[in-house]
PDB file of N, CA and C in Angstrom:
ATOM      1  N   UNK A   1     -14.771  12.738  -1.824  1.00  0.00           N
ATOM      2  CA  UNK A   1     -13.615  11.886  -1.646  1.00  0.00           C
ATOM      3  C   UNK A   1     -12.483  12.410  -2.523  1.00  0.00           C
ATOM      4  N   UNK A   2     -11.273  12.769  -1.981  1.00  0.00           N
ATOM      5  CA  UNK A   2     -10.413  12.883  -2.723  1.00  0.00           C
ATOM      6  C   UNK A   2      -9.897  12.278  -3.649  1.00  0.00           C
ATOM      7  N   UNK A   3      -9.094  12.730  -4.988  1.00  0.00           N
ATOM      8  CA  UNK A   3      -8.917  11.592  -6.241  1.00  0.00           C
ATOM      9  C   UNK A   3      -7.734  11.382  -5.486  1.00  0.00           C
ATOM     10  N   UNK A   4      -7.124   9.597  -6.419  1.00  0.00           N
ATOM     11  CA  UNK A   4      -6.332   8.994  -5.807  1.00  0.00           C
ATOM     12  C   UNK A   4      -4.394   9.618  -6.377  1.00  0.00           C
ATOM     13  N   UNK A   5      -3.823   9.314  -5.222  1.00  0.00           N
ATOM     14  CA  UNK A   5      -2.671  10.289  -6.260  1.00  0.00           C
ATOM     15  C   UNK A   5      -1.941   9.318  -6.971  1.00  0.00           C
ATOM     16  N   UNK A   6      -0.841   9.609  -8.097  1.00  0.00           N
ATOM     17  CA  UNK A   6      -0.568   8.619  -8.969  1.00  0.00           C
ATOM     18  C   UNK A   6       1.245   8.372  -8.407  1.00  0.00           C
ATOM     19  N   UNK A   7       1.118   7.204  -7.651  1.00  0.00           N
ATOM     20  CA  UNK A   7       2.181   6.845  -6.986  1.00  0.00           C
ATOM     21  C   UNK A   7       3.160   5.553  -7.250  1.00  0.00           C
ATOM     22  N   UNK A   8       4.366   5.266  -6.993  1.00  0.00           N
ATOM     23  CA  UNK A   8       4.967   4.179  -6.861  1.00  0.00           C
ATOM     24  C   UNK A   8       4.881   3.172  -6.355  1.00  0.00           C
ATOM     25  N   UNK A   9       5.229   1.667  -6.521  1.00  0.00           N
ATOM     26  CA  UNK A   9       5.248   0.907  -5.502  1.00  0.00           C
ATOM     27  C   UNK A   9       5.622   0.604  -4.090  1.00  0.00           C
ATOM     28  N   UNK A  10       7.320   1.506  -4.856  1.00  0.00           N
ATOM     29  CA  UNK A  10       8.003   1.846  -3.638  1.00  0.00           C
ATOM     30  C   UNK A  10       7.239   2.972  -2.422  1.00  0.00           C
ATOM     31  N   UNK A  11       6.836   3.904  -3.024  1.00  0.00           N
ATOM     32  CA  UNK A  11       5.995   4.881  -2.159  1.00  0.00           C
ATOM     33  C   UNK A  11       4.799   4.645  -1.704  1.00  0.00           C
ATOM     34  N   UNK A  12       4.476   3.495  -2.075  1.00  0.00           N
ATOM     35  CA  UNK A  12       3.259   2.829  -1.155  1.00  0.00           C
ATOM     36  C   UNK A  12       3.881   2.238  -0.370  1.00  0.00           C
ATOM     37  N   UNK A  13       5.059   0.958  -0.371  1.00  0.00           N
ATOM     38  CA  UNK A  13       5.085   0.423   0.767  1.00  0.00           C
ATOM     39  C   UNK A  13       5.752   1.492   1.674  1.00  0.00           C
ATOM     40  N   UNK A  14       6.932   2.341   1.636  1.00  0.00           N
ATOM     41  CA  UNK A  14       7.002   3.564   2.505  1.00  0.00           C
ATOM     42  C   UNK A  14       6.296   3.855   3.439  1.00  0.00           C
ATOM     43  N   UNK A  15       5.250   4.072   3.008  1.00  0.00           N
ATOM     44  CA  UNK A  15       4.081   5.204   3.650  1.00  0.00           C
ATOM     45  C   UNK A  15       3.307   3.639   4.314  1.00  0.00           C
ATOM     46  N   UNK A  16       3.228   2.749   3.582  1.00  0.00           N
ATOM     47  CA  UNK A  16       2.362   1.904   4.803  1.00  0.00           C
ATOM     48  C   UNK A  16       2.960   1.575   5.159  1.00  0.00           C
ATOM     49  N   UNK A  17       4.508   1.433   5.722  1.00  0.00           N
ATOM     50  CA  UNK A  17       5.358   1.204   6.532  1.00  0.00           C
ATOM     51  C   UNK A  17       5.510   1.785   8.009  1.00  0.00           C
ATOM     52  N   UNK A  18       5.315   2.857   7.482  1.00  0.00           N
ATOM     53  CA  UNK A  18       4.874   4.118   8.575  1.00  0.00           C
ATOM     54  C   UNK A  18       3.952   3.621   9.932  1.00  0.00           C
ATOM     55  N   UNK A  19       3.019   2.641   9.185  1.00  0.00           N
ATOM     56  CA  UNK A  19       1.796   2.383  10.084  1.00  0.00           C
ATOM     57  C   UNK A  19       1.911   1.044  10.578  1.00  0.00           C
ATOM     58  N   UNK A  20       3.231   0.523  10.613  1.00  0.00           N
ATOM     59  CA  UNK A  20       3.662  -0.847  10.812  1.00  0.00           C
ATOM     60  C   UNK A  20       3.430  -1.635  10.347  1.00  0.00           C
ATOM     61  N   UNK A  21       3.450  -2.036   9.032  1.00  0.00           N
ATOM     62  CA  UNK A  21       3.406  -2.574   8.041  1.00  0.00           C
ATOM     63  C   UNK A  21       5.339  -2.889   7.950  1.00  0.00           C
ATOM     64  N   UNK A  22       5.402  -4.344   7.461  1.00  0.00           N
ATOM     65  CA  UNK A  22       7.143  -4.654   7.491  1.00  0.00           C
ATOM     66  C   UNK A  22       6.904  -5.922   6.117  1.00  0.00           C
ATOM     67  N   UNK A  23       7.509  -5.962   5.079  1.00  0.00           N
ATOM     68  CA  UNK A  23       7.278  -6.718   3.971  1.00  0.00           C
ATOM     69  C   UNK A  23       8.125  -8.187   4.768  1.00  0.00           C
ATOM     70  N   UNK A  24       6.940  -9.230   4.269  1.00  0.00           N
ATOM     71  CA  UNK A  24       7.325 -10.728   4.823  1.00  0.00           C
ATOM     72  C   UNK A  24       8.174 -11.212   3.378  1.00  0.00           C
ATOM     73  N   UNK A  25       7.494 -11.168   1.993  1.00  0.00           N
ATOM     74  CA  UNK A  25       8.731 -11.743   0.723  1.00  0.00           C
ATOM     75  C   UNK A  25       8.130 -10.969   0.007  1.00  0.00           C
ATOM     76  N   UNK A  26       9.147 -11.083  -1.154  1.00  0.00           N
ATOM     77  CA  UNK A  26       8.803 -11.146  -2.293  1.00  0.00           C
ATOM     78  C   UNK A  26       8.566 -12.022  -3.517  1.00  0.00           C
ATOM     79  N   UNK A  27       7.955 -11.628  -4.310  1.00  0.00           N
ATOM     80  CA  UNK A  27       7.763 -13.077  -5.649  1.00  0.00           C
ATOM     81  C   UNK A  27       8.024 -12.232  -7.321  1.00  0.00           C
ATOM     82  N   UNK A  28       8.853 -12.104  -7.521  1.00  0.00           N
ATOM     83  CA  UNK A  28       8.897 -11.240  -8.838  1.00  0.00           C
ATOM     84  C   UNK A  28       8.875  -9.815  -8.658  1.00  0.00           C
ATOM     85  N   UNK A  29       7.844  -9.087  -9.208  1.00  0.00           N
ATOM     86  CA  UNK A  29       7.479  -7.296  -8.719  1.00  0.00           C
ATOM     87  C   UNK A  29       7.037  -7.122  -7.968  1.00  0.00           C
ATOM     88  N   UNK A  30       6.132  -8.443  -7.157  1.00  0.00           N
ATOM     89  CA  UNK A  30       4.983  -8.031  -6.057  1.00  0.00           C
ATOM     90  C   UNK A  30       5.890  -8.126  -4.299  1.00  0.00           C
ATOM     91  N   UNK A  31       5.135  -7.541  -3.760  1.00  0.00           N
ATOM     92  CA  UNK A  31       5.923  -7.562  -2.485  1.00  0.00           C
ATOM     93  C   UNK A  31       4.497  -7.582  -1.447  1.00  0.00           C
ATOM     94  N   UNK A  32       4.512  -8.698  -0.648  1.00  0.00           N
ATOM     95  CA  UNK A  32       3.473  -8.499   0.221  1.00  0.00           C
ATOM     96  C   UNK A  32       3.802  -8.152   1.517  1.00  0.00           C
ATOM     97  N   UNK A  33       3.339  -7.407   2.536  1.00  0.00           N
ATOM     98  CA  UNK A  33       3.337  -6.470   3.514  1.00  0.00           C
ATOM     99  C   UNK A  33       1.970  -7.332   4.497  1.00  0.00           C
ATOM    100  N   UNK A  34       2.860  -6.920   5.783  1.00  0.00           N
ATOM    101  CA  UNK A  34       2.075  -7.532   6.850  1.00  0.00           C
ATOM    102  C   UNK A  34       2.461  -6.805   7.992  1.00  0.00           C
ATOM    103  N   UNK A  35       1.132  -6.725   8.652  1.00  0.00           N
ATOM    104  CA  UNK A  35       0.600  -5.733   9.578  1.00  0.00           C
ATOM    105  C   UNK A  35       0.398  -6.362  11.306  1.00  0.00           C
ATOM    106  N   UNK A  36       1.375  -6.888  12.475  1.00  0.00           N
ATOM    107  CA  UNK A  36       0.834  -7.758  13.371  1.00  0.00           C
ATOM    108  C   UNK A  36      -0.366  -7.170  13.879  1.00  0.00           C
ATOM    109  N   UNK A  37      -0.488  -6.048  14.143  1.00  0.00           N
ATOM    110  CA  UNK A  37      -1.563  -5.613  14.968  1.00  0.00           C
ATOM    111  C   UNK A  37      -2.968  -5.895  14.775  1.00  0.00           C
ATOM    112  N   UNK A  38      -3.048  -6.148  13.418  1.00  0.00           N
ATOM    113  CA  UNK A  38      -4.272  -6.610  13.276  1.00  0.00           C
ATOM    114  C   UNK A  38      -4.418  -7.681  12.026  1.00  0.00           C
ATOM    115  N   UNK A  39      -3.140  -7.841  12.043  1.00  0.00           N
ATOM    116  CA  UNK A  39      -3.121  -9.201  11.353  1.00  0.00           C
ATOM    117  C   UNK A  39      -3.691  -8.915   9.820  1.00  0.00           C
ATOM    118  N   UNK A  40      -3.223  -7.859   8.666  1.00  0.00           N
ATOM    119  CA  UNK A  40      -3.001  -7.720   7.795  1.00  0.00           C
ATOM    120  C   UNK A  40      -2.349  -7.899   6.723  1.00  0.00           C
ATOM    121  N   UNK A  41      -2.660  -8.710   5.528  1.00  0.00           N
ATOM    122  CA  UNK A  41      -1.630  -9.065   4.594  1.00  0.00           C
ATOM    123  C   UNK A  41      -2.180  -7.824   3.517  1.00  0.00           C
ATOM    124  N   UNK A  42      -1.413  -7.437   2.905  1.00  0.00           N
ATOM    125  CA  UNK A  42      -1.195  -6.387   1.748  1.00  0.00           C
ATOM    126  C   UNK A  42      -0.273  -6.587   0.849  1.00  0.00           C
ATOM    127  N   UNK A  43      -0.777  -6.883  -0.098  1.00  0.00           N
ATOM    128  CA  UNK A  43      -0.086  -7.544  -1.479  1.00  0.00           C
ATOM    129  C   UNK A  43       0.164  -5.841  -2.206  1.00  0.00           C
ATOM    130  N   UNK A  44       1.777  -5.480  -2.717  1.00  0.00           N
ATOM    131  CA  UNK A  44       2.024  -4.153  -3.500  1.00  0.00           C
ATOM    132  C   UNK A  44       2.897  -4.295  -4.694  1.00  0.00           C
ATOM    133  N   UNK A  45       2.159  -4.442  -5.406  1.00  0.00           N
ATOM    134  CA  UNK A  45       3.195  -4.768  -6.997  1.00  0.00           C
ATOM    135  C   UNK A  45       3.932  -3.634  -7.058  1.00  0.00           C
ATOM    136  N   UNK A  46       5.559  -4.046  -7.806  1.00  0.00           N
ATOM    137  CA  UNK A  46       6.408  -2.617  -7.267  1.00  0.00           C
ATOM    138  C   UNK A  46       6.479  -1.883  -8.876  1.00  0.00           C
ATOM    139  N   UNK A  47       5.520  -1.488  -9.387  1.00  0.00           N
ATOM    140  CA  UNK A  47       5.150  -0.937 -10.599  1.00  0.00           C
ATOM    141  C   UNK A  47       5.550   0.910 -10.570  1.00  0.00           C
ATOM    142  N   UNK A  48       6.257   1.256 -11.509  1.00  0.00           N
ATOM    143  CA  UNK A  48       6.510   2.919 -11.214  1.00  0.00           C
ATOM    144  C   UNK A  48       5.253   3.600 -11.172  1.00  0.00           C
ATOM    145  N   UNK A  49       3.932   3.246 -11.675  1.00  0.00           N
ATOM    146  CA  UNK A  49       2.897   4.019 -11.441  1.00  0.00           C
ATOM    147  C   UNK A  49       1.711   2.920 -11.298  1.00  0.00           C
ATOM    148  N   UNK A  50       1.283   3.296 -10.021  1.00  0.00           N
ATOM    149  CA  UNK A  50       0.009   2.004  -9.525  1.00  0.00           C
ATOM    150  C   UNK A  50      -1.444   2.481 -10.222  1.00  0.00           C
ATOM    151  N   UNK A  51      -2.205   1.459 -10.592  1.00  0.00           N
ATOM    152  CA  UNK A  51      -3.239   1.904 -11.557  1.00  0.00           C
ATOM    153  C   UNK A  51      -4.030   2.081 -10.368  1.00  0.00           C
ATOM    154  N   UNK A  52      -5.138   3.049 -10.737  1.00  0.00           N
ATOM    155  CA  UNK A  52      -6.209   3.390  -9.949  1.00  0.00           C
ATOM    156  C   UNK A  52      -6.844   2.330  -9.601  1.00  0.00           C
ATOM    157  N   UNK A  53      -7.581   1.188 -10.145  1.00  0.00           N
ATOM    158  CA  UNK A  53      -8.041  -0.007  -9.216  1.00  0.00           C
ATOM    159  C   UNK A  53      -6.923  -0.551  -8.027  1.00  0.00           C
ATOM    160  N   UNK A  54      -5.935  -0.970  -8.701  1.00  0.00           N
ATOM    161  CA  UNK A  54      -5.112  -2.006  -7.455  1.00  0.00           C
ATOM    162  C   UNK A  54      -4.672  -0.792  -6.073  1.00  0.00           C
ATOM    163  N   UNK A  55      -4.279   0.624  -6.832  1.00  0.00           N
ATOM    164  CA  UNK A  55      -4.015   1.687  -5.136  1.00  0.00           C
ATOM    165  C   UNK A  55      -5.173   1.681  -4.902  1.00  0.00           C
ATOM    166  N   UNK A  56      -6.369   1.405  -5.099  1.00  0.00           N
ATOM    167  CA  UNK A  56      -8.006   1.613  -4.316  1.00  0.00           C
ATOM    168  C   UNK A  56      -8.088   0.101  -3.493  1.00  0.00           C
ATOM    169  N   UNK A  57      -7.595  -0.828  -4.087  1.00  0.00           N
ATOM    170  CA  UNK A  57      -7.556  -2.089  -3.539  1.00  0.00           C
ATOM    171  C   UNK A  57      -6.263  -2.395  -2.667  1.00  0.00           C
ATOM    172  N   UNK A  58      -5.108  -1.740  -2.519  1.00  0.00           N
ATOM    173  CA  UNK A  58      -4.401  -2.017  -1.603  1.00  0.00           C
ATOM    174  C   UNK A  58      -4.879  -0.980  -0.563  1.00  0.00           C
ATOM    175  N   UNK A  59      -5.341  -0.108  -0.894  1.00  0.00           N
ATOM    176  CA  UNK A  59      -5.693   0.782   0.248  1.00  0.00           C
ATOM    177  C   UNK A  59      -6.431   0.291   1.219  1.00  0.00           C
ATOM    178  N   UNK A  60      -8.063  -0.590   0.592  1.00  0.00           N
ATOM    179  CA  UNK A  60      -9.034  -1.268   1.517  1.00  0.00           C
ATOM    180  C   UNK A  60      -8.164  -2.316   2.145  1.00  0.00           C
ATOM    181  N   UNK A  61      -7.229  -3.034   0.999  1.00  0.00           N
ATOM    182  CA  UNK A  61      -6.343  -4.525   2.138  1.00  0.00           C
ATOM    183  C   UNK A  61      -5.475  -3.938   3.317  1.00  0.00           C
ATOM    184  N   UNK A  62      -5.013  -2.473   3.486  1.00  0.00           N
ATOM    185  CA  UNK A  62      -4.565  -1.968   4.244  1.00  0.00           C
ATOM    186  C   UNK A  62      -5.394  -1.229   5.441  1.00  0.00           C
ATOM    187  N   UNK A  63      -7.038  -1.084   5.347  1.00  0.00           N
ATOM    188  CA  UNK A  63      -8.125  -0.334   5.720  1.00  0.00           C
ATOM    189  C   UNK A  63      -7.734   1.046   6.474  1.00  0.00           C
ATOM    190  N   UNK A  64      -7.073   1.778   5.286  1.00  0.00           N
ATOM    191  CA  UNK A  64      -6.848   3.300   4.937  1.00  0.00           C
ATOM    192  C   UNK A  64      -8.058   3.988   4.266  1.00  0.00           C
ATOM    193  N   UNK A  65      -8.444   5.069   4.371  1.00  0.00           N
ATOM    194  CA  UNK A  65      -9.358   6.244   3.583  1.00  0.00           C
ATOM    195  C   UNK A  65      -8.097   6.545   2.365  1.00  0.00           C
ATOM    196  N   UNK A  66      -8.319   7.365   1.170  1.00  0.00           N
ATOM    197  CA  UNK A  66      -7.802   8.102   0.597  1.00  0.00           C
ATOM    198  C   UNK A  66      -6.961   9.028   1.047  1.00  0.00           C
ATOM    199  N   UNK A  67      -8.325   9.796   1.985  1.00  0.00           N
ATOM    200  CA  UNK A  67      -7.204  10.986   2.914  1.00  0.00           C
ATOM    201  C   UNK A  67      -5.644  10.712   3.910  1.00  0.00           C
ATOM    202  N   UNK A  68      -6.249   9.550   4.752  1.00  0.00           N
ATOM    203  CA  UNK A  68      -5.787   9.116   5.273  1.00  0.00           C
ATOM    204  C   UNK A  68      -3.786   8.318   4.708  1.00  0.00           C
ATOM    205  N   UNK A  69      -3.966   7.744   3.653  1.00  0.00           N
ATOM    206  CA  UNK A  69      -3.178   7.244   2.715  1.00  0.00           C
ATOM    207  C   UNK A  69      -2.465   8.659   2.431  1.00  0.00           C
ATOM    208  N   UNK A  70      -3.022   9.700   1.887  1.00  0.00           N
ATOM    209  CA  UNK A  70      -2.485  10.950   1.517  1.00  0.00           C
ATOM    210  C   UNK A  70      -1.611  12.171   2.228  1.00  0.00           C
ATOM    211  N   UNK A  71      -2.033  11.719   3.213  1.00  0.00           N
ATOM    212  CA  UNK A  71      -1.444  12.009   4.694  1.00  0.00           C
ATOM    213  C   UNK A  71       0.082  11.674   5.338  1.00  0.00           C
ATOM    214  N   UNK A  72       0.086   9.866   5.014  1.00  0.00           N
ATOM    215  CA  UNK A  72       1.139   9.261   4.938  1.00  0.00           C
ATOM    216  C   UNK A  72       1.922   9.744   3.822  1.00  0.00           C
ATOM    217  N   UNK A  73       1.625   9.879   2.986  1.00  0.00           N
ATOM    218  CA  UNK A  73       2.575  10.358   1.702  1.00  0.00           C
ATOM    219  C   UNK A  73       3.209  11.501   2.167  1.00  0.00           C
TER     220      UNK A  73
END
């Protein structure tokens, strides 16, 4: 499995934007993202560098691979 790369908030929602993902609000730093097609909520704190748990955990709330995510980037 590839390691995870060390990214933005902003450059996460970007890239899961890509995959139709469109942010419904915000609440402070966090910005949650929603997906109609399959009816996905994805919560993305807009932090300059996302810690390795929460990009491993927005990735599964988004049900992306690593590669896959890396791709989009």
């Amino acid at each position: 499995m590839p390691r995870l790369p060390v990214v933005s908030g902003r450059k996460v929602i970007s890239a899961l934007s890509k995959i139709g993902f469109v942010m419904v609000r915000q609440r402070g730093s966090h910005v949650t993202l929603y997906r109609q097609s399959d009816d996905r909520l994805t919560p993305v704190p807009l932090h300059d560098e996302q810690d390795g748990g929460t990009l491993k955990s927005i990735l599964m709330d988004a049900g992306l691979t690593v590669q896959e995510f890396m791709n989009l980037l």
